[in-house]
N, C-alpha and C. Protein backbone atom coordinates (compact mmCIF):
# COMPACT_ATOMS: atom_id res chain seq x y z
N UNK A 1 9.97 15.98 18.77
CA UNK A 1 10.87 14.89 18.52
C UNK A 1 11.87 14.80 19.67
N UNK A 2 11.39 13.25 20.20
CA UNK A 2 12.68 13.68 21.83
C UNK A 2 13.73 12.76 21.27
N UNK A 3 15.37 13.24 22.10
CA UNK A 3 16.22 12.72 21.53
C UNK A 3 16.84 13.09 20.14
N UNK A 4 17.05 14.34 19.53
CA UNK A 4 17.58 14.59 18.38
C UNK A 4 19.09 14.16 18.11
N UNK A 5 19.50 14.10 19.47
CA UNK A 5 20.94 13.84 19.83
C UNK A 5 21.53 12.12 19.13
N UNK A 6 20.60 11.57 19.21
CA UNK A 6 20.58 10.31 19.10
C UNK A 6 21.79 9.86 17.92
N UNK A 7 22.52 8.59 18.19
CA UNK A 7 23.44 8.54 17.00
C UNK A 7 23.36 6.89 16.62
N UNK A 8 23.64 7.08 15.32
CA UNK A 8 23.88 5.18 15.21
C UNK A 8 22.70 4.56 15.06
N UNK A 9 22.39 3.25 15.51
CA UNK A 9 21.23 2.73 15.34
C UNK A 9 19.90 3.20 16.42
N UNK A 10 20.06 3.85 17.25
CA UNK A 10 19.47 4.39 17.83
C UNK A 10 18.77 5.58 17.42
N UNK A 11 19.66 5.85 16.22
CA UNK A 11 18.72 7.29 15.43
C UNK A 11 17.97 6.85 14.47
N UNK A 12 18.01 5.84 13.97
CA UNK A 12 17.33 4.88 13.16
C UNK A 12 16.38 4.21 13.51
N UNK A 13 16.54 3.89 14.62
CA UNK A 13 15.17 2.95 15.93
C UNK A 13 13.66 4.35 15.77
N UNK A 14 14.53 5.65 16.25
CA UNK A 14 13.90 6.60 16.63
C UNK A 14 13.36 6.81 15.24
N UNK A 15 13.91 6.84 14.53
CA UNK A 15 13.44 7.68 12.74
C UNK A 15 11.88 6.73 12.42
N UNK A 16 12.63 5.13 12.91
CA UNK A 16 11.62 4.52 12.32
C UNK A 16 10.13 4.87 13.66
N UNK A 17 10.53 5.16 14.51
CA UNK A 17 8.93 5.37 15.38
C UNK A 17 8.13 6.68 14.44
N UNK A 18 9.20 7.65 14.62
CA UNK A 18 8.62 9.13 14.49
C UNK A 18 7.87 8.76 13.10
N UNK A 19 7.96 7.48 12.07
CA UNK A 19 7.39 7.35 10.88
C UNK A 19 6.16 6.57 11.33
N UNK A 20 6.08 6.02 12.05
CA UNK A 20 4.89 4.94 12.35
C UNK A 20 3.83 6.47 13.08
N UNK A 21 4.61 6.70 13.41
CA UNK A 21 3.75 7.97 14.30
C UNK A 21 2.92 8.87 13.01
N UNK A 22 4.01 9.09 12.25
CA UNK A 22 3.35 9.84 11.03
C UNK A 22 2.55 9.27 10.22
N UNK A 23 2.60 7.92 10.21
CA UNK A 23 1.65 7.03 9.21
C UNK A 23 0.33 6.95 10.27
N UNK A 24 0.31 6.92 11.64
CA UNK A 24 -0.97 7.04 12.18
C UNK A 24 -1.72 8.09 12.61
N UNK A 25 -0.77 8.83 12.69
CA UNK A 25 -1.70 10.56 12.44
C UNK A 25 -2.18 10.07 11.01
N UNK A 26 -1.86 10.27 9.67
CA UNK A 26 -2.23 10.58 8.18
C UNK A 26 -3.35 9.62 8.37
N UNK A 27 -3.53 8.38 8.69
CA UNK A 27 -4.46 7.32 8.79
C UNK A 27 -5.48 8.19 9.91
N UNK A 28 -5.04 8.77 10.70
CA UNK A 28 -6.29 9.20 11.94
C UNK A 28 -6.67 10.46 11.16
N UNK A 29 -6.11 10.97 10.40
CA UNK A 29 -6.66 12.12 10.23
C UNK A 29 -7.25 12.79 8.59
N UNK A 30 -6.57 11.99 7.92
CA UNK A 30 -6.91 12.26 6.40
C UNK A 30 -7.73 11.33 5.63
N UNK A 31 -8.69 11.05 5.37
CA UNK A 31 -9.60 10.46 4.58
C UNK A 31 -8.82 10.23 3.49
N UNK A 32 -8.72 10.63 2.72
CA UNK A 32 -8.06 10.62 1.50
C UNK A 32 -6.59 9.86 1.49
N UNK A 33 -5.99 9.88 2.33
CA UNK A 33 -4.90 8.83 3.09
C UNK A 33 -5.27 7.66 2.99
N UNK A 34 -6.45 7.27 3.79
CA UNK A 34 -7.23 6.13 3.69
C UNK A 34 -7.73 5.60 2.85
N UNK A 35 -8.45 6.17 1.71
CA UNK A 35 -8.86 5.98 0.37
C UNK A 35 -7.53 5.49 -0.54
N UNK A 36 -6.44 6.12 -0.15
CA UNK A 36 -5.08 5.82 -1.60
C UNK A 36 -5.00 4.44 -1.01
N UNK A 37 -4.91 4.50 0.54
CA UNK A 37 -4.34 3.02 0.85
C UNK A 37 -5.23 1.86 0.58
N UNK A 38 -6.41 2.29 0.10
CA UNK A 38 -7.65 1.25 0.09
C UNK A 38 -7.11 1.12 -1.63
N UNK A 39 -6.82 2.03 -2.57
CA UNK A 39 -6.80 2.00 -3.80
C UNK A 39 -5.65 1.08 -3.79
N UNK A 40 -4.62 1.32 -2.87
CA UNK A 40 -3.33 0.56 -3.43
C UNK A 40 -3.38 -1.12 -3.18
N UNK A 41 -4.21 -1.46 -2.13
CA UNK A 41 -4.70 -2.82 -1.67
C UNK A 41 -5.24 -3.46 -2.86
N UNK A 42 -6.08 -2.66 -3.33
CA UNK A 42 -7.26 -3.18 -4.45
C UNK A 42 -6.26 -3.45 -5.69
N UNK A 43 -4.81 -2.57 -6.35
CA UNK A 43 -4.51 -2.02 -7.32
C UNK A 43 -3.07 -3.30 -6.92
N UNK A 44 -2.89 -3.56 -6.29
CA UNK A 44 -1.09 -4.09 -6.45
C UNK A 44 -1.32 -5.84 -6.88
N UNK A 45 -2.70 -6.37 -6.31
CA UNK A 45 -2.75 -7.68 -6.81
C UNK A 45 -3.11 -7.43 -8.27
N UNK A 46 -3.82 -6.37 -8.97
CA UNK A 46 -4.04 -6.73 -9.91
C UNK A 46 -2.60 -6.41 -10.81
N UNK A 47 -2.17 -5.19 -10.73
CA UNK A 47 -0.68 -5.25 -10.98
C UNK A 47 0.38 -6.13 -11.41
N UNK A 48 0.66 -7.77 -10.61
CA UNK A 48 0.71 -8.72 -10.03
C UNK A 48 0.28 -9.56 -11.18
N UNK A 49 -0.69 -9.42 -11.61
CA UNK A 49 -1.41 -10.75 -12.43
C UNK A 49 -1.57 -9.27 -13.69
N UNK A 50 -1.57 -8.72 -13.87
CA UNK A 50 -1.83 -8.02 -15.25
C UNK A 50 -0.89 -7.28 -16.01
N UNK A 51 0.67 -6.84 -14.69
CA UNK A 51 1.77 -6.90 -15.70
C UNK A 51 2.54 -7.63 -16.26
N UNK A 52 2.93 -7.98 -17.46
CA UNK A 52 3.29 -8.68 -17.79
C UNK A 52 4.83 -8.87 -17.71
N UNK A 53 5.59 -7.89 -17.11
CA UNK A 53 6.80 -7.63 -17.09
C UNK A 53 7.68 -7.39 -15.75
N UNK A 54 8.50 -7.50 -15.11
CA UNK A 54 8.94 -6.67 -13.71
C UNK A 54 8.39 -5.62 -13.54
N UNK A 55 9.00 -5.10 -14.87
CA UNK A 55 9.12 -3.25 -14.74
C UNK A 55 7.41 -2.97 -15.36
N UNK A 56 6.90 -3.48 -15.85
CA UNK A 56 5.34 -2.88 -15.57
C UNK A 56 4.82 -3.13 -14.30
N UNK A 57 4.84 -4.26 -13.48
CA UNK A 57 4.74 -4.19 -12.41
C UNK A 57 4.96 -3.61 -11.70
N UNK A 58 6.53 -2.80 -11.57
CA UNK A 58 7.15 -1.84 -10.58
C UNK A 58 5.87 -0.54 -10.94
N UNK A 59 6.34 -0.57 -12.36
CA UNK A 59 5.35 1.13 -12.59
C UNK A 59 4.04 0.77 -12.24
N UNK A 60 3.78 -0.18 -12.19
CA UNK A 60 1.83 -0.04 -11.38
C UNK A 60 2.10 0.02 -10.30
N UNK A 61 2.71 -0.44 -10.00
CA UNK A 61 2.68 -0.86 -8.18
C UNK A 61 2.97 0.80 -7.71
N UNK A 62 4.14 1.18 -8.26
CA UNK A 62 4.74 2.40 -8.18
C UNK A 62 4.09 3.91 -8.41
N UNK A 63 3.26 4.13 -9.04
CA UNK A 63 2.48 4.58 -9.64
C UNK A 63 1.36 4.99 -8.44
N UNK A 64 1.26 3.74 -7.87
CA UNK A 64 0.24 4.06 -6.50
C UNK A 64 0.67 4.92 -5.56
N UNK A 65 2.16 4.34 -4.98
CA UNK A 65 2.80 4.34 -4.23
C UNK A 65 3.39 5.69 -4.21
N UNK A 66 3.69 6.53 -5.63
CA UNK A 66 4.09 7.89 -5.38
C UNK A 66 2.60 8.70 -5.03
N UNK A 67 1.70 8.36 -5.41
CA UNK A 67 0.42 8.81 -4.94
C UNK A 67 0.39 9.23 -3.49
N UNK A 68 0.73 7.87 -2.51
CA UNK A 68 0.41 8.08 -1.44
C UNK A 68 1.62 8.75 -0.50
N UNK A 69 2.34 8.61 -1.50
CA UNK A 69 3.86 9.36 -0.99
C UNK A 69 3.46 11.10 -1.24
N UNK A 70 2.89 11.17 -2.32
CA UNK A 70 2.53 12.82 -2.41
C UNK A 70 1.47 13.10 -1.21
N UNK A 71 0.60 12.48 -1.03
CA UNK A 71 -0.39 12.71 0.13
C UNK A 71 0.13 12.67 1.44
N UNK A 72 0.65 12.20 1.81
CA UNK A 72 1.79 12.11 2.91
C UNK A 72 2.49 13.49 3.15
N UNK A 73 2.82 14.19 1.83
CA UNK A 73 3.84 15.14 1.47
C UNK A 73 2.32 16.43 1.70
N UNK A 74 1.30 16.28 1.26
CA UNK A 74 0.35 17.17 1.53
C UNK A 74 -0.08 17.47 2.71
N UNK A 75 -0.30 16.46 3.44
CA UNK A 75 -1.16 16.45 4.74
C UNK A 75 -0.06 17.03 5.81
N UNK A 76 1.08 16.61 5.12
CA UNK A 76 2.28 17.67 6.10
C UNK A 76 2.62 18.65 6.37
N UNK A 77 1.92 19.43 5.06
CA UNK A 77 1.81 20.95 4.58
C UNK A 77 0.69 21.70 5.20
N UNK A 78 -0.55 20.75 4.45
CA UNK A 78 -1.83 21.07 5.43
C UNK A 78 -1.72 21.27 7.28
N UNK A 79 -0.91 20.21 7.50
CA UNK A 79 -0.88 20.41 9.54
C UNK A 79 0.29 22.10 9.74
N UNK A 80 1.17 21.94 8.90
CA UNK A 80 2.07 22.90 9.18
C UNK A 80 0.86 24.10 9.19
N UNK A 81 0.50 24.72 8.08
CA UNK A 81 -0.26 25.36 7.72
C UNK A 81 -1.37 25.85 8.84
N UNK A 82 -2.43 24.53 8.79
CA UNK A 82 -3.12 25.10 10.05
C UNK A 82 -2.55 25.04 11.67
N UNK A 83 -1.33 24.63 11.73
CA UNK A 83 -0.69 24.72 13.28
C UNK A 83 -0.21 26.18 13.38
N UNK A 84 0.22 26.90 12.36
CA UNK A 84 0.25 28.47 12.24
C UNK A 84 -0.55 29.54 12.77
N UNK A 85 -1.91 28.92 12.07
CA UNK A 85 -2.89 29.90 12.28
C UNK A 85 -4.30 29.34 11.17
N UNK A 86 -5.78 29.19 12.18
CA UNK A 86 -6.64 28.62 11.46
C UNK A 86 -7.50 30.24 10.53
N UNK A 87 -6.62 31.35 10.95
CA UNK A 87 -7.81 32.59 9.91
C UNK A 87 -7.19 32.46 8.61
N UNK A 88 -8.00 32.87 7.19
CA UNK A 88 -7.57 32.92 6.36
C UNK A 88 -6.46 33.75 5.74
N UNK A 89 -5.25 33.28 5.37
CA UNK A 89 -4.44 34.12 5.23
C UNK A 89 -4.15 33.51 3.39
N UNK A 90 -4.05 34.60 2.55
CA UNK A 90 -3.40 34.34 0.94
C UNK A 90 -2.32 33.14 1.01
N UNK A 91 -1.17 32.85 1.67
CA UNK A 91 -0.21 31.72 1.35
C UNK A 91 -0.92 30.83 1.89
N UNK A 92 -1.74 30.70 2.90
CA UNK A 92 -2.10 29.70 4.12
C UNK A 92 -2.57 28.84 2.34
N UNK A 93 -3.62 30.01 1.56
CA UNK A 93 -4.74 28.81 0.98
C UNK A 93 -3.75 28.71 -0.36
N UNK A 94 -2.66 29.60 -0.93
CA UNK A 94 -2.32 28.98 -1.92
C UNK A 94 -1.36 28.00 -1.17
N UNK A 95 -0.60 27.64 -0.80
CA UNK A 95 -0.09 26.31 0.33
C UNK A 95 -0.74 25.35 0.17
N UNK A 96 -2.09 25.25 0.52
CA UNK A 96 -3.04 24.12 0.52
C UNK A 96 -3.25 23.67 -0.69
N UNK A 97 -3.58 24.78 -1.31
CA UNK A 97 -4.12 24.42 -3.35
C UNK A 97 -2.71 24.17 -3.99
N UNK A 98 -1.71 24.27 -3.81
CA UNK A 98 -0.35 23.89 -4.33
C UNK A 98 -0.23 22.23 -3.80
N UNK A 99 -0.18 21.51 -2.21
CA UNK A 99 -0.24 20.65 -2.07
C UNK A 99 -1.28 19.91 -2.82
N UNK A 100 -2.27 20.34 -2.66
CA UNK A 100 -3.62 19.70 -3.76
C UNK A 100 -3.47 19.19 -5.29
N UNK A 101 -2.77 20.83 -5.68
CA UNK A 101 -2.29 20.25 -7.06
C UNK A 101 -1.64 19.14 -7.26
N UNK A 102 -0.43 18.66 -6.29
CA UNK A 102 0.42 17.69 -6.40
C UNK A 102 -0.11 16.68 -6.38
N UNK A 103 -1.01 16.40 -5.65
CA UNK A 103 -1.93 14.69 -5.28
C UNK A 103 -2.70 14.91 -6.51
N UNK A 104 -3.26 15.67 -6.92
CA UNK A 104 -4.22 15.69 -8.29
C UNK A 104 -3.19 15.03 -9.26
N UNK A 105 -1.91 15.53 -9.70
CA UNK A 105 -1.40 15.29 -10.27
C UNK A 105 -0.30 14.26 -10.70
N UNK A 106 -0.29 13.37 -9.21
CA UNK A 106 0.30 12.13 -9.35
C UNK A 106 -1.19 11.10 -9.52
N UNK A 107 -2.13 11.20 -9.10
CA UNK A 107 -3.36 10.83 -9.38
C UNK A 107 -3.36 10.49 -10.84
N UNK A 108 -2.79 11.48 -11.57
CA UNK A 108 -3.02 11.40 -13.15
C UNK A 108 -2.28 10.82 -13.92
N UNK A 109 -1.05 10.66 -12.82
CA UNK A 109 -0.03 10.26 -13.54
C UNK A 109 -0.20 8.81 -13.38
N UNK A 110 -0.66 8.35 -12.40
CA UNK A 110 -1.35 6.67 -11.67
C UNK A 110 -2.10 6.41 -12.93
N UNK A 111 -2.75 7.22 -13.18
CA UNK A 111 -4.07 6.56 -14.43
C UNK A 111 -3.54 6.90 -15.84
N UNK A 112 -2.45 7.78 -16.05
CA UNK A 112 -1.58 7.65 -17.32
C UNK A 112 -0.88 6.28 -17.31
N UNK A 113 -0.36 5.95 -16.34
CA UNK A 113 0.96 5.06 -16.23
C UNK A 113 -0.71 3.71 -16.40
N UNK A 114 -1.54 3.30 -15.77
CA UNK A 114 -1.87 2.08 -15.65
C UNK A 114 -2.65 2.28 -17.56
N UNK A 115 -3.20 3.32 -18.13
CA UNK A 115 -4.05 3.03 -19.02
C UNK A 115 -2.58 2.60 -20.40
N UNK A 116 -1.57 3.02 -20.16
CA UNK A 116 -0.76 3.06 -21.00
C UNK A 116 -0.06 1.24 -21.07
N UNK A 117 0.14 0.99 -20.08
CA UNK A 117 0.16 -0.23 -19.93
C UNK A 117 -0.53 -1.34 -20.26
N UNK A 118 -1.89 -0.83 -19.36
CA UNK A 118 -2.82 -2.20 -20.21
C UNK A 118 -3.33 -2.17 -21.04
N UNK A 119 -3.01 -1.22 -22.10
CA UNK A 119 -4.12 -1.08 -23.47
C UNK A 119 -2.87 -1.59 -24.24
């Protein structure tokens, strides 16, 4: 990260690159990145036309959206992880299976929140 020094809107200019940067690594490098964002494309029009409310809308829409926010939050763990060291080490893989759990588990919470809604 060059420029940490940075103050004002200029640290904000910078915040917002270092995020575009991070959204195209996760896109270059995680499949599953790619897949949430394909789910959330497919999932926000219907959202849109099938909640009937703001706030069911927010929670579908939303619902996706912490999804891909947890995967984001994984794949960050995963690079830390293997930028360490690629031999197997006990935290390296519970690290990985802990991030895992989390995307599994907003996953579930995506398909709690939409089945609860439209039924």
């Amino acid at each position: 990260m060059a420029n940490q020094n940075a103050k004002g809107l200029q640290r904000l200019i910078n915040a917002c690159f270092f995020s575009a940067a991070g959204f195209k690594a996760t896109w270059t490098h995680e499949e599953a990145f790619r897949q949430e964002v394909l789910l959330f494309v497919i999932t926000t029009p219907l959202a849109v036309l099938l909640g009937e409310t703001t706030v069911e809308k927010l929670l579908l829409i939303g619902s996706i959206v912490l999804v891909m926010l947890v995967e984001l939050l994984n794949s960050a763990v995963e690079a830390v992880v293997d930028r360490v060291g690629l031999e197997h080490h006990e935290l390296s893989g519970r690290a990985k299976d802990i991030g895992s759990a989390a995307v599994m588990l907003s996953l579930v919470w995506a398909a709690v929140t939409w089945t609860l809604i439209l039924i």
